[in-house]
C-alpha atoms as a PDB file:
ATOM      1  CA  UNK A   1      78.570 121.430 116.266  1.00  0.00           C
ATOM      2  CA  UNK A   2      78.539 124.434 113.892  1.00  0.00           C
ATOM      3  CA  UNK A   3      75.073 125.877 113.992  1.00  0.00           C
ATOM      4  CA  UNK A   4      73.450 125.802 109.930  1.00  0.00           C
ATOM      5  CA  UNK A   5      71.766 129.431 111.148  1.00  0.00           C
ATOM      6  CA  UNK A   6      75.005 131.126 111.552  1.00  0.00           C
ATOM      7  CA  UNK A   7      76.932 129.366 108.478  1.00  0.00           C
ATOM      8  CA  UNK A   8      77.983 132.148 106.110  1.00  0.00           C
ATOM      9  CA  UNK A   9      80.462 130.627 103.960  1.00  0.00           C
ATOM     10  CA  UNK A  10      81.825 127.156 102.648  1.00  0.00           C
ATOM     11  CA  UNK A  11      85.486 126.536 101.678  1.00  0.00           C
ATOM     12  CA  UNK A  12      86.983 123.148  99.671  1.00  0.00           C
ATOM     13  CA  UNK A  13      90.615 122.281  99.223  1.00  0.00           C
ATOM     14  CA  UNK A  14      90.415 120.858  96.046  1.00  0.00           C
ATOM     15  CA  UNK A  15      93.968 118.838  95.920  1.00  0.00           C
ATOM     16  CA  UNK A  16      93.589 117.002  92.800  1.00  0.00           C
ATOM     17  CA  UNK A  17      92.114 120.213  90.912  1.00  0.00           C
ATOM     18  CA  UNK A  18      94.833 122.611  92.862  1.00  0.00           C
ATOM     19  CA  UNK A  19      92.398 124.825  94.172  1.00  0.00           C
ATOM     20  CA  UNK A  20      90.748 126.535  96.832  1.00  0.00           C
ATOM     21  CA  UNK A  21      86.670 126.539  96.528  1.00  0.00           C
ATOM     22  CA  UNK A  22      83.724 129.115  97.534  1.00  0.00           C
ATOM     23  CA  UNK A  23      81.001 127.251  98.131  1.00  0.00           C
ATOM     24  CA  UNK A  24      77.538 128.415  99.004  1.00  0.00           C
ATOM     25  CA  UNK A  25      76.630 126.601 101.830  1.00  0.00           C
ATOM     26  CA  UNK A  26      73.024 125.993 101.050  1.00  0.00           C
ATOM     27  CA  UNK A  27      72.589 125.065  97.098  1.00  0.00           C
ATOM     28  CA  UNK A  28      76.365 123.939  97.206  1.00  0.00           C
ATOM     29  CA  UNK A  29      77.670 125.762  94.295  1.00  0.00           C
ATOM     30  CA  UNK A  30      80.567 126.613  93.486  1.00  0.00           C
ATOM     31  CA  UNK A  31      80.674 130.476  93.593  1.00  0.00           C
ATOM     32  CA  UNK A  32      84.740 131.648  93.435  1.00  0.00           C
ATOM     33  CA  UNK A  33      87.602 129.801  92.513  1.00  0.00           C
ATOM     34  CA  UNK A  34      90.842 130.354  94.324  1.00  0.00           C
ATOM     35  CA  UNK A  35      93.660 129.068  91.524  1.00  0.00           C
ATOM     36  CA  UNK A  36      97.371 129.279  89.980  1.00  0.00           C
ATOM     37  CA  UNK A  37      98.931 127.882  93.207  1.00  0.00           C
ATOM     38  CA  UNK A  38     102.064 125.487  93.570  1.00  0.00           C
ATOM     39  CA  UNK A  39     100.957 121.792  93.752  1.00  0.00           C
ATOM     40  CA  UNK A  40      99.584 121.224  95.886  1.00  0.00           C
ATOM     41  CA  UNK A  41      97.076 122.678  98.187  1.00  0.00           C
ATOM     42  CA  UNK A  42      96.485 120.192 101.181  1.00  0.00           C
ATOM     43  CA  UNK A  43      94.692 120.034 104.464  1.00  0.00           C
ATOM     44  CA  UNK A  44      92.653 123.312 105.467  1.00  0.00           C
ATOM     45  CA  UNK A  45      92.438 125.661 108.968  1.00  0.00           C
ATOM     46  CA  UNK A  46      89.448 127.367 108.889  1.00  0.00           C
ATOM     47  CA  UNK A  47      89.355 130.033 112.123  1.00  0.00           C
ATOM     48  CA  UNK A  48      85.674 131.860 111.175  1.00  0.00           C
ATOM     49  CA  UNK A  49      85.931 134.426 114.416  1.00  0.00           C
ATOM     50  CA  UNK A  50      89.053 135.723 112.340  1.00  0.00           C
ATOM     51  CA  UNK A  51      87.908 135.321 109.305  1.00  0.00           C
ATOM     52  CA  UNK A  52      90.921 133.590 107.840  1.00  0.00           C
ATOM     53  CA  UNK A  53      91.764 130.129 106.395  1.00  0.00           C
ATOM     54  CA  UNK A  54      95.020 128.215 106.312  1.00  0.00           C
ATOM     55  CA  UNK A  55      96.075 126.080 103.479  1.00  0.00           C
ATOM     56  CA  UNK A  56     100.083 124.680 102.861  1.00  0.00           C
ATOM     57  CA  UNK A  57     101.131 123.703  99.725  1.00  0.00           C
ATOM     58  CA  UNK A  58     102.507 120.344 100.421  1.00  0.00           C
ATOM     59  CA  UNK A  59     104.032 119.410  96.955  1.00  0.00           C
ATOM     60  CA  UNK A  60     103.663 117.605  94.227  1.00  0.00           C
ATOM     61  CA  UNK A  61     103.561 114.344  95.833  1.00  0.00           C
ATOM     62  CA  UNK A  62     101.766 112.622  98.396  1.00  0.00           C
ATOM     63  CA  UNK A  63     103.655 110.979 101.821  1.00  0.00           C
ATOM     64  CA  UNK A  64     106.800 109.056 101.334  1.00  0.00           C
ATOM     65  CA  UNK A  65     106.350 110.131  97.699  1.00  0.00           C
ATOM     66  CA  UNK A  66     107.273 113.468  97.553  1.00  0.00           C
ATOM     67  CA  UNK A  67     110.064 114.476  95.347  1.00  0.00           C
ATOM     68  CA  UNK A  68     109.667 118.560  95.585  1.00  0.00           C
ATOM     69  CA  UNK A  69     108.041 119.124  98.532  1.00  0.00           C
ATOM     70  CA  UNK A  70     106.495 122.759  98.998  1.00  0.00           C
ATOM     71  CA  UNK A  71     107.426 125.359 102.143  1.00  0.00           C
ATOM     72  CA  UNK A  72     104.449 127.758 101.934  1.00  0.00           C
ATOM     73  CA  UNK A  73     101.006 128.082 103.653  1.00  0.00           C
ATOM     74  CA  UNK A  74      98.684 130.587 102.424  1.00  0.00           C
ATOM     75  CA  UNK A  75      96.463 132.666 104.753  1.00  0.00           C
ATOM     76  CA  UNK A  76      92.661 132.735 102.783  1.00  0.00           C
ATOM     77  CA  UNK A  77      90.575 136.078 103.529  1.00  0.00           C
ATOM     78  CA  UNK A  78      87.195 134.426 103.870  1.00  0.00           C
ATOM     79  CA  UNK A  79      85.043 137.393 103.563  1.00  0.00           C
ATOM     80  CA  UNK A  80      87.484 138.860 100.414  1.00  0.00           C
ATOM     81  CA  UNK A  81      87.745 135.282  99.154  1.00  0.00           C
ATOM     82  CA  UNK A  82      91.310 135.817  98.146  1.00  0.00           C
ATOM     83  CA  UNK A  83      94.790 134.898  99.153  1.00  0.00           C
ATOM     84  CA  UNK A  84      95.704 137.693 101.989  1.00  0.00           C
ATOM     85  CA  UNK A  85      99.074 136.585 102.553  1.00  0.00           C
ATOM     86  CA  UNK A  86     101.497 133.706 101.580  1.00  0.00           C
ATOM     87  CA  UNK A  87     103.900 132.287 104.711  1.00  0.00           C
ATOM     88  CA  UNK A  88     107.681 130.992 104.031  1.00  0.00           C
ATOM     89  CA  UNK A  89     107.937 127.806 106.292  1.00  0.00           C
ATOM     90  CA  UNK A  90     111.400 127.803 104.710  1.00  0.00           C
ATOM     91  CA  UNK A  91     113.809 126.606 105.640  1.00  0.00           C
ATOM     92  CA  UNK A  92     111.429 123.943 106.428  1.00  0.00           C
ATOM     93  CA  UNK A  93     109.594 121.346 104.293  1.00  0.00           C
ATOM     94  CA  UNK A  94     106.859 119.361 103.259  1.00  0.00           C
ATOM     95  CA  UNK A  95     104.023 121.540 105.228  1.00  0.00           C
ATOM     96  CA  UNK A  96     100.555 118.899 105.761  1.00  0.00           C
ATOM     97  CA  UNK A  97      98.304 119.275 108.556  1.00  0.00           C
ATOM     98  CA  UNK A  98      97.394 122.621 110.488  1.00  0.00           C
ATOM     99  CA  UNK A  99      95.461 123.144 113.925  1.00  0.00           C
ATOM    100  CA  UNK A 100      94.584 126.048 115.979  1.00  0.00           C
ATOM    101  CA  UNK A 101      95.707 125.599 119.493  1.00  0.00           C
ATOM    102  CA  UNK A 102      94.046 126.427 122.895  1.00  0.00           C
ATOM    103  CA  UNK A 103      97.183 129.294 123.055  1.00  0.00           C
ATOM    104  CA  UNK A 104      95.370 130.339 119.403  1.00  0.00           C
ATOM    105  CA  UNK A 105      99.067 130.177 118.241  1.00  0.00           C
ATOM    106  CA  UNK A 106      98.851 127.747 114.857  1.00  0.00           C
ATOM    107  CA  UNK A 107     100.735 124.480 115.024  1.00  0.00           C
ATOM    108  CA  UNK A 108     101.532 122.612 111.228  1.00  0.00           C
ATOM    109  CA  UNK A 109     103.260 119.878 110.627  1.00  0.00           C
ATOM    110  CA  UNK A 110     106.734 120.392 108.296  1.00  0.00           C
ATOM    111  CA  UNK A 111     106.705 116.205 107.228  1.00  0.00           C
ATOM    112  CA  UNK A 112     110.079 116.259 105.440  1.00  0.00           C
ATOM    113  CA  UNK A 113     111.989 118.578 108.079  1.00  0.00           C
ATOM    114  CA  UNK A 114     110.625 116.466 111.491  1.00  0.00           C
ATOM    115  CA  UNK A 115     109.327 119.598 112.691  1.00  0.00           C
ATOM    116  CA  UNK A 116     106.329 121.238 113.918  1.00  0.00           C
ATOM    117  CA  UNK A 117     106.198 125.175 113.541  1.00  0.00           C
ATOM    118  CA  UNK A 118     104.515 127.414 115.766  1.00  0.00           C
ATOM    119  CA  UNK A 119     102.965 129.996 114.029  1.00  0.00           C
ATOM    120  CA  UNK A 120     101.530 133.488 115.564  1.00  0.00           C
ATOM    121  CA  UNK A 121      98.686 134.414 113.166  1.00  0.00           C
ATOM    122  CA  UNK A 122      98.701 137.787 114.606  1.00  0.00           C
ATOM    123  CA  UNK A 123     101.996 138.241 112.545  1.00  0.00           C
ATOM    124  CA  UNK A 124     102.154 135.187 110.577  1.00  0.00           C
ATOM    125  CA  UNK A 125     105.312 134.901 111.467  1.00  0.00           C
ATOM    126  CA  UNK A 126     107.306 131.146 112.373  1.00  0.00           C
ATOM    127  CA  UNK A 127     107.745 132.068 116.279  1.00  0.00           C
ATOM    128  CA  UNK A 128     109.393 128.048 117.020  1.00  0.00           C
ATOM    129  CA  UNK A 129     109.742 124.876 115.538  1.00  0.00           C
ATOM    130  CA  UNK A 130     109.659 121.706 117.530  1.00  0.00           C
ATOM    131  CA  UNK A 131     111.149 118.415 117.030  1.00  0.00           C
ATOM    132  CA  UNK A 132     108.744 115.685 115.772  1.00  0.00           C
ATOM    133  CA  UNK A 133     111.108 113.335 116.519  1.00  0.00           C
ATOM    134  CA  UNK A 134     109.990 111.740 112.725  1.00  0.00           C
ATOM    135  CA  UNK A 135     110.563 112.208 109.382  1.00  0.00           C
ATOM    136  CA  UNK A 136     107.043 110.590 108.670  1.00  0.00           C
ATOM    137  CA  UNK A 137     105.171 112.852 110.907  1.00  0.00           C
ATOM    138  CA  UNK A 138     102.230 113.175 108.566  1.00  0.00           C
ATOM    139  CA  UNK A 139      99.235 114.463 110.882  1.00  0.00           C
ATOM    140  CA  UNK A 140      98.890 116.186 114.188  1.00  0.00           C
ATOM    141  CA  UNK A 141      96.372 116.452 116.451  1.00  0.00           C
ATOM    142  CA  UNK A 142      96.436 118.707 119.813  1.00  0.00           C
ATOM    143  CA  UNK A 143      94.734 117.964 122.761  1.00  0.00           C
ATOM    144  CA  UNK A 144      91.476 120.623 124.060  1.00  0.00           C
ATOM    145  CA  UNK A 145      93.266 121.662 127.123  1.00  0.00           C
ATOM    146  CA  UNK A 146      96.071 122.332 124.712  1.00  0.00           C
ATOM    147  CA  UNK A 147      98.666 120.931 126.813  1.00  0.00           C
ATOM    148  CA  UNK A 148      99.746 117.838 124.429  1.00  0.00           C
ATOM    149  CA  UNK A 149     100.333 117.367 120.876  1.00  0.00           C
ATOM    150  CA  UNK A 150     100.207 114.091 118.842  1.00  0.00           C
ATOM    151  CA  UNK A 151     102.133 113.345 115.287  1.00  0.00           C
ATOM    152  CA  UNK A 152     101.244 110.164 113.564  1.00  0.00           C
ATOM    153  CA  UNK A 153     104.604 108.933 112.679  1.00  0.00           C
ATOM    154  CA  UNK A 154     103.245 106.720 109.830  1.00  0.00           C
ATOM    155  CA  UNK A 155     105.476 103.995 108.494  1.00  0.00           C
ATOM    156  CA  UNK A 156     107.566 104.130 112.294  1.00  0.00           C
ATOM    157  CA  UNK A 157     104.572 102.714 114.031  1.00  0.00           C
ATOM    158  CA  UNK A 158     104.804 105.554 116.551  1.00  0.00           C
ATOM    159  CA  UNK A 159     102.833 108.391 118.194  1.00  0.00           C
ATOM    160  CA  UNK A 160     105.064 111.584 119.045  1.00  0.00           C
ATOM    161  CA  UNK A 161     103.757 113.319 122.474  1.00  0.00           C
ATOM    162  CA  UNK A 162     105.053 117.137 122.316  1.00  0.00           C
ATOM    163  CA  UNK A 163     104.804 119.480 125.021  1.00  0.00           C
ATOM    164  CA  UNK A 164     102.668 122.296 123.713  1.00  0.00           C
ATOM    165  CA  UNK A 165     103.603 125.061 126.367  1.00  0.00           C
ATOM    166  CA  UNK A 166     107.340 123.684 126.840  1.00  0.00           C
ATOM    167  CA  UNK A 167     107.327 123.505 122.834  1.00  0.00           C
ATOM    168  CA  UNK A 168     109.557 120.163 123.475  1.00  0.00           C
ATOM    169  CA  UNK A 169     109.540 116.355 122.206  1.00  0.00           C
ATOM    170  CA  UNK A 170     108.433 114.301 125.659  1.00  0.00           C
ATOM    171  CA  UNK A 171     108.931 110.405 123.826  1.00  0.00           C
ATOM    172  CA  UNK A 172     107.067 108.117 121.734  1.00  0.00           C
ATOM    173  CA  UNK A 173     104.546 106.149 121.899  1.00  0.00           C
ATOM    174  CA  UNK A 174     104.447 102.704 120.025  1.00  0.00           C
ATOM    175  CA  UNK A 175     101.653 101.191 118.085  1.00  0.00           C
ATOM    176  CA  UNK A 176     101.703  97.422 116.618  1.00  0.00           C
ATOM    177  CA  UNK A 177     101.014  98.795 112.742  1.00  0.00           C
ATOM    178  CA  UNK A 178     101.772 101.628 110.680  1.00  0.00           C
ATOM    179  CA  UNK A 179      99.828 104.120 110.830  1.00  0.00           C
ATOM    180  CA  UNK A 180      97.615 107.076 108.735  1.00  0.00           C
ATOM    181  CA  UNK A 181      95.841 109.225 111.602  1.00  0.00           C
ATOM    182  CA  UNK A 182      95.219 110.566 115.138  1.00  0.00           C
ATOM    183  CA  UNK A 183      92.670 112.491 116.963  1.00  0.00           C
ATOM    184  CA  UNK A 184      92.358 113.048 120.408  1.00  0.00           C
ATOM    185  CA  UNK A 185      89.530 112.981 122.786  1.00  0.00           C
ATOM    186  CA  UNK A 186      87.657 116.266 123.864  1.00  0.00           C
ATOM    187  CA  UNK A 187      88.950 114.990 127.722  1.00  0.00           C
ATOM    188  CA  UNK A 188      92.478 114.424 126.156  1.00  0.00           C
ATOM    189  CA  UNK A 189      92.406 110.848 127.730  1.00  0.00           C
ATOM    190  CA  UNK A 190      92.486 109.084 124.482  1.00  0.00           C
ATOM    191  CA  UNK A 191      94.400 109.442 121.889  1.00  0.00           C
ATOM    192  CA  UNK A 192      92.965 107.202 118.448  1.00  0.00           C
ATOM    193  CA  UNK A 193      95.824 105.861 116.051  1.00  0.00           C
ATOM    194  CA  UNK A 194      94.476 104.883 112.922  1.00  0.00           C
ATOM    195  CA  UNK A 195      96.161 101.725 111.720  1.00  0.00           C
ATOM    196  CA  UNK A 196      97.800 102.288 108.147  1.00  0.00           C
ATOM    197  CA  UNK A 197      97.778  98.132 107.650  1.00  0.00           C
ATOM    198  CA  UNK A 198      94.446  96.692 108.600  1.00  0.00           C
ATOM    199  CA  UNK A 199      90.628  98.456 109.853  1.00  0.00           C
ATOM    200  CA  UNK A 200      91.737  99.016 112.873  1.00  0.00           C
ATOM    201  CA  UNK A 201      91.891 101.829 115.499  1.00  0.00           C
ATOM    202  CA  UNK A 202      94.211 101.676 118.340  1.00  0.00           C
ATOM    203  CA  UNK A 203      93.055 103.437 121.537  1.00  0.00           C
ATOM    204  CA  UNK A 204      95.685 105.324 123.693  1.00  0.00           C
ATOM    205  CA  UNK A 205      95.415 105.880 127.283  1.00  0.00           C
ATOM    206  CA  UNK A 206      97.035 109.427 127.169  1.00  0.00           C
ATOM    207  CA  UNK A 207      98.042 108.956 130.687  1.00  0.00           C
ATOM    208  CA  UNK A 208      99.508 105.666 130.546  1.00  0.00           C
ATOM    209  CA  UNK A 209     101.520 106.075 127.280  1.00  0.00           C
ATOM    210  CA  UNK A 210     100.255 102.951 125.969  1.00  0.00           C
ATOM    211  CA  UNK A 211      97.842 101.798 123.467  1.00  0.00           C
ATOM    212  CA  UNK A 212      94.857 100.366 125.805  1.00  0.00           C
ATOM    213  CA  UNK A 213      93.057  98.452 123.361  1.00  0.00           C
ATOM    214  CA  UNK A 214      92.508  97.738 119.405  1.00  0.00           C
ATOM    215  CA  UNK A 215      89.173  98.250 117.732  1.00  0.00           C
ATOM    216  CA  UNK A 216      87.731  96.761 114.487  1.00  0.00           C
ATOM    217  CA  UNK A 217      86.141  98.898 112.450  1.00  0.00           C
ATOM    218  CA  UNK A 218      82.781  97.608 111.315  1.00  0.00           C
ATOM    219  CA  UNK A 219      82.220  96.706 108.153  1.00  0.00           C
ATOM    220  CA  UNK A 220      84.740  97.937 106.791  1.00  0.00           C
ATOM    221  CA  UNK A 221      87.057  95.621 104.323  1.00  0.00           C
ATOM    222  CA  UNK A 222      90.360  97.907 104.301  1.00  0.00           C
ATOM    223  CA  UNK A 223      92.526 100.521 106.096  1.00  0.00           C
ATOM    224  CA  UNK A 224      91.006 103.918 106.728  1.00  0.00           C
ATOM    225  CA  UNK A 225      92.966 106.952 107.497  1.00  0.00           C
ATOM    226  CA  UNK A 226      91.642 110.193 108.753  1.00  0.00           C
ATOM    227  CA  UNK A 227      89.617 109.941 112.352  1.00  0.00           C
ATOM    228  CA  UNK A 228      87.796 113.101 113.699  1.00  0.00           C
ATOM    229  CA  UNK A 229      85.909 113.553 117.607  1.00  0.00           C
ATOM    230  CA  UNK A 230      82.397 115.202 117.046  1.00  0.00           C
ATOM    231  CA  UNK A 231      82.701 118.858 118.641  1.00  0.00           C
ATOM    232  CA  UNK A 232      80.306 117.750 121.553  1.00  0.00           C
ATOM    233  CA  UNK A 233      83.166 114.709 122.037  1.00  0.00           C
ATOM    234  CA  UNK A 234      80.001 112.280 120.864  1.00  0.00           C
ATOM    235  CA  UNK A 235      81.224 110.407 118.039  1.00  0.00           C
ATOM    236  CA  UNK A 236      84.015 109.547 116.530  1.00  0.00           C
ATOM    237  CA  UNK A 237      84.147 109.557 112.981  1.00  0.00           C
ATOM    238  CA  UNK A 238      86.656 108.091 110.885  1.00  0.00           C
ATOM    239  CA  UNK A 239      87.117 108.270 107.294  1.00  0.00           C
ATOM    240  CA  UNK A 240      88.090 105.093 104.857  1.00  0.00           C
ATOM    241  CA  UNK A 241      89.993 106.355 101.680  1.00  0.00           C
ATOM    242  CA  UNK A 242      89.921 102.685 100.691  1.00  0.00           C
ATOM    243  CA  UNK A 243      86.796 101.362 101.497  1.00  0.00           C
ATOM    244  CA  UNK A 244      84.750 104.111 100.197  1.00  0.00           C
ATOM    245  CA  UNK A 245      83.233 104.651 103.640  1.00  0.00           C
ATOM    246  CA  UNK A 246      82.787 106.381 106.969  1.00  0.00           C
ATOM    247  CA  UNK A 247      82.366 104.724 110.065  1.00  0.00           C
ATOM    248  CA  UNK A 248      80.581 106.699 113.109  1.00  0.00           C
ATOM    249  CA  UNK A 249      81.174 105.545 116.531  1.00  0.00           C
ATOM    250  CA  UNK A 250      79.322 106.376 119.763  1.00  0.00           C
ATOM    251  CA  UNK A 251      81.996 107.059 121.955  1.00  0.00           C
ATOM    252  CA  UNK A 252      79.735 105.872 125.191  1.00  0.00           C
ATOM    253  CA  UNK A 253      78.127 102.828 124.037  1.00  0.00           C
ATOM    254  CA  UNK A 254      81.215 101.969 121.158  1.00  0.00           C
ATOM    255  CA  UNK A 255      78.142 101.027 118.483  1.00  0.00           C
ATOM    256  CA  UNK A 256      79.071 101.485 115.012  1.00  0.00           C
ATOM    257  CA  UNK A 257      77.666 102.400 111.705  1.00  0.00           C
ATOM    258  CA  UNK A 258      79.114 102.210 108.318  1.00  0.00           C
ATOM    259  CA  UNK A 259      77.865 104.762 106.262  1.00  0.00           C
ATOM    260  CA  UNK A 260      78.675 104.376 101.957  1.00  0.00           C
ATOM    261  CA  UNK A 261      80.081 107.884 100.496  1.00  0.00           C
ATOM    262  CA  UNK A 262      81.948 108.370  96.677  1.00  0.00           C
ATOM    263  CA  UNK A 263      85.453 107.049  96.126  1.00  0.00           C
ATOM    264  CA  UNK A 264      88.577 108.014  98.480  1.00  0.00           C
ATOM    265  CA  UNK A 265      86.738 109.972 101.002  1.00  0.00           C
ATOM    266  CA  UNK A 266      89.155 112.356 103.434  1.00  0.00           C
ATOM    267  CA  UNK A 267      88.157 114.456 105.882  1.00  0.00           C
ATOM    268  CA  UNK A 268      85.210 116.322 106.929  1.00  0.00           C
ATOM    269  CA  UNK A 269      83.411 119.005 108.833  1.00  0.00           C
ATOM    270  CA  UNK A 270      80.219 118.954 111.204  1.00  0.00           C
ATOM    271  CA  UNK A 271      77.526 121.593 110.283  1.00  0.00           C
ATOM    272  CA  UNK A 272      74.881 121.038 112.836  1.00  0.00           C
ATOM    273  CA  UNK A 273      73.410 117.289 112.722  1.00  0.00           C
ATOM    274  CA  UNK A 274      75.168 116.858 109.557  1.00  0.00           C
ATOM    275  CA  UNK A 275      78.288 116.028 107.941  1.00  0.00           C
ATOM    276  CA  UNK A 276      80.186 116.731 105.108  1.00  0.00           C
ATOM    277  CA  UNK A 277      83.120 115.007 103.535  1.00  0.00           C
ATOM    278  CA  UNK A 278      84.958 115.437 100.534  1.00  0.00           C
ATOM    279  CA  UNK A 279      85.892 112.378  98.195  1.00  0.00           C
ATOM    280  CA  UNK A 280      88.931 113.078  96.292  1.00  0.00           C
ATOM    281  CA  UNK A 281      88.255 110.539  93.841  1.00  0.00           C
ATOM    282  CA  UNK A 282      85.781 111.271  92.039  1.00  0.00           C
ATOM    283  CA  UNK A 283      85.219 114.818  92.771  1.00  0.00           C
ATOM    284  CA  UNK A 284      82.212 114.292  95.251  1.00  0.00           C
ATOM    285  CA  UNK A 285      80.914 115.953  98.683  1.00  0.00           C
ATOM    286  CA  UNK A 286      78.722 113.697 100.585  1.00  0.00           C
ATOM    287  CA  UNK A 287      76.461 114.802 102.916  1.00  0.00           C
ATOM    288  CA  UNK A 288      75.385 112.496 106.252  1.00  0.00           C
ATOM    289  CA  UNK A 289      72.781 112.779 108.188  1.00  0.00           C
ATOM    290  CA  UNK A 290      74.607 112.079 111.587  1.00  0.00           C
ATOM    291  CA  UNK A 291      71.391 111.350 114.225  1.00  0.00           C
ATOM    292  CA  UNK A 292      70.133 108.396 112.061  1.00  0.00           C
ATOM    293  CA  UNK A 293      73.654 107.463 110.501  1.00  0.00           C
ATOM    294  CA  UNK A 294      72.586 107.904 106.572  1.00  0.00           C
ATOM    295  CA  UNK A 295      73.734 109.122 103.845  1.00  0.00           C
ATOM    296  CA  UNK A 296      71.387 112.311 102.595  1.00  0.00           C
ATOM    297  CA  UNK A 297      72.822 113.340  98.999  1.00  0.00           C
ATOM    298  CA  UNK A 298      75.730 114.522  97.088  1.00  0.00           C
ATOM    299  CA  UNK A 299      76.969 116.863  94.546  1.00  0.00           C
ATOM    300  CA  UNK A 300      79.750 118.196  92.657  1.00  0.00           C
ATOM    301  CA  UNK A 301      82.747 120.227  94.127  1.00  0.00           C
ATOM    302  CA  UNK A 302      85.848 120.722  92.105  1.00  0.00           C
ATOM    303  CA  UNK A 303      88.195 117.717  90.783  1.00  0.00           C
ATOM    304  CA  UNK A 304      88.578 116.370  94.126  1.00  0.00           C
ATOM    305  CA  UNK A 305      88.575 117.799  97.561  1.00  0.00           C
ATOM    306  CA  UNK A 306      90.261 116.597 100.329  1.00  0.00           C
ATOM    307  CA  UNK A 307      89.148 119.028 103.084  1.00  0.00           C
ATOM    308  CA  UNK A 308      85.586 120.839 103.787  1.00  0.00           C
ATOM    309  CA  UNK A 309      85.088 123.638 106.153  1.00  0.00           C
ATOM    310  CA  UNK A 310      82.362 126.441 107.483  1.00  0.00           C
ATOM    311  CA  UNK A 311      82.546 129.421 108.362  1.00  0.00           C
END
């Protein structure tokens, strides 16, 4: 987990606001706003050994809703707190979630184009874009050894398996609902589909291809949507946008707890043995403390933030 001592900075996608937030990482205020960019700034990269951030602009919509759907990802100079350079994805469309692969080559999903660039951040430059196989490739998620990537294919109730180092589309992998978002274990056995229909989590056997078993989510009344692995491979943490929730998972024992946060929480980031998460609807970060599964406090960040990162 990121170690509080060596924390210098804190950055917030604030999607609803259309900005990028400085945060300081101890009082949690904001410092420096990032504005004036295209709507609308989703999903956040942070790399802190570089120094830079990655945020696309997405559009103006939100998946399957998206009538002008954006092409560019800005690079973020953390230390400069300022845009350092903006990428062209086009021809390619839609930009949503970015990862840092074990190649250190940057992988985004392009939703509206079925695609998934590969992008040098030694150039910025798109070196390859591979087929999704799926128009509603929303998420990705690549596997430690970097050897496989997973799209969530939402509404087609599949899970694409891409090749990282072939950069090629091996098949899909079905799942009995829709669905709103992967993760992968830090052993790259299992894959976790979250289910887009009811509080579910489907568990795939990497291996087999198949899903190996469904799991209830505790607690928790409705869908969730974004699902996270602890950086020590721990927990599993997965966020409810409609239930107001988060529900952390021992990933030996399979306990649960359901821990209350603000309205339409997304994703978060670990900071030592606590975690943050940004609700986007009501312009909260929560703070959890993770060892005894509680919520710890809260405060203001922007008009909604989606995505939370250290550095």
């Amino acid at each position: 987990m990121t170690n509080q001592a060596g924390v210098r900075g804190m950055i917030a996608v604030d999607k609803i606001g259309c900005k990028i937030l400085f945060l300081n990482p101890h009082t949690y205020e904001t410092e420096t706003v990032l504005d004036g960019f295209q709507k609308t700034v989703h999903e956040l990269l942070v790399i802190p050994e570089t120094g830079l951030a990655y945020v696309p602009i997405f559009g103006d919509g939100i998946h399957g809703r998206n009538p002008n759907p954006g092409h560019q990802l800005h690079v973020i100079d953390l230390l400069k707190r300022k845009v350092a350079e903006t990428i062209d994805l086009s021809p390619y469309s839609a930009p949503h979630t970015v990862r840092l692969g074990a190649d250190r080559l940057v992988y985004i999903t392009c939703e509206n184009s079925a695609k998934v660039l590969v992008i040098d951040p030694t150039t910025n430059k798109v070196v390859d874009a591979i087929d999704s196989g799926s128009r509603n490739g929303h998420r990705l998620a690549i596997a430690p050894d970097g050897r496989r990537l997973y799209t969530d294919n939402e509404e087609d109730a599949t899970v694409s398996v891409i090749d990282v180092p072939g950069r090629k589309l091996l098949g899909k992998i079905e799942t009995p609902q829709a669905l709103a978002g992967i993760a992968v274990s830090n052993d790259g056995r299992t894959a976790v589909a979250v289910s887009d229909e009811h509080p579910v989590i489907f568990m795939i056997d990497t291996a087999a291809g198949k899903v190996a078993r469904e799991v209830r989510l505790e607690g928790a009344p409705k869908p969730a949507q974004i699902a996270r692995y602890s950086p020590d491979g721990g927990l599993l943490v997965v966020s409810n946008l409609n239930s107001n929730m988060l529900s952390i998972i021992d990933t030996s024992s399979g306990a649960q707890a359901a821990v209350p946060v603000g309205d339409q929480p997304m994703d978060f980031a670990f900071r030592g043995d606590e975690l943050f998460v940004g609700c986007q609807g009501d312009g909260s970060m929560h703070v959890i403390d993770v060892p005894n599964r509680r919520h710890k406090h809260s405060f203001k960040a922007g008009m909604g933030c989606e995505s939370v990162g250290f550095f």
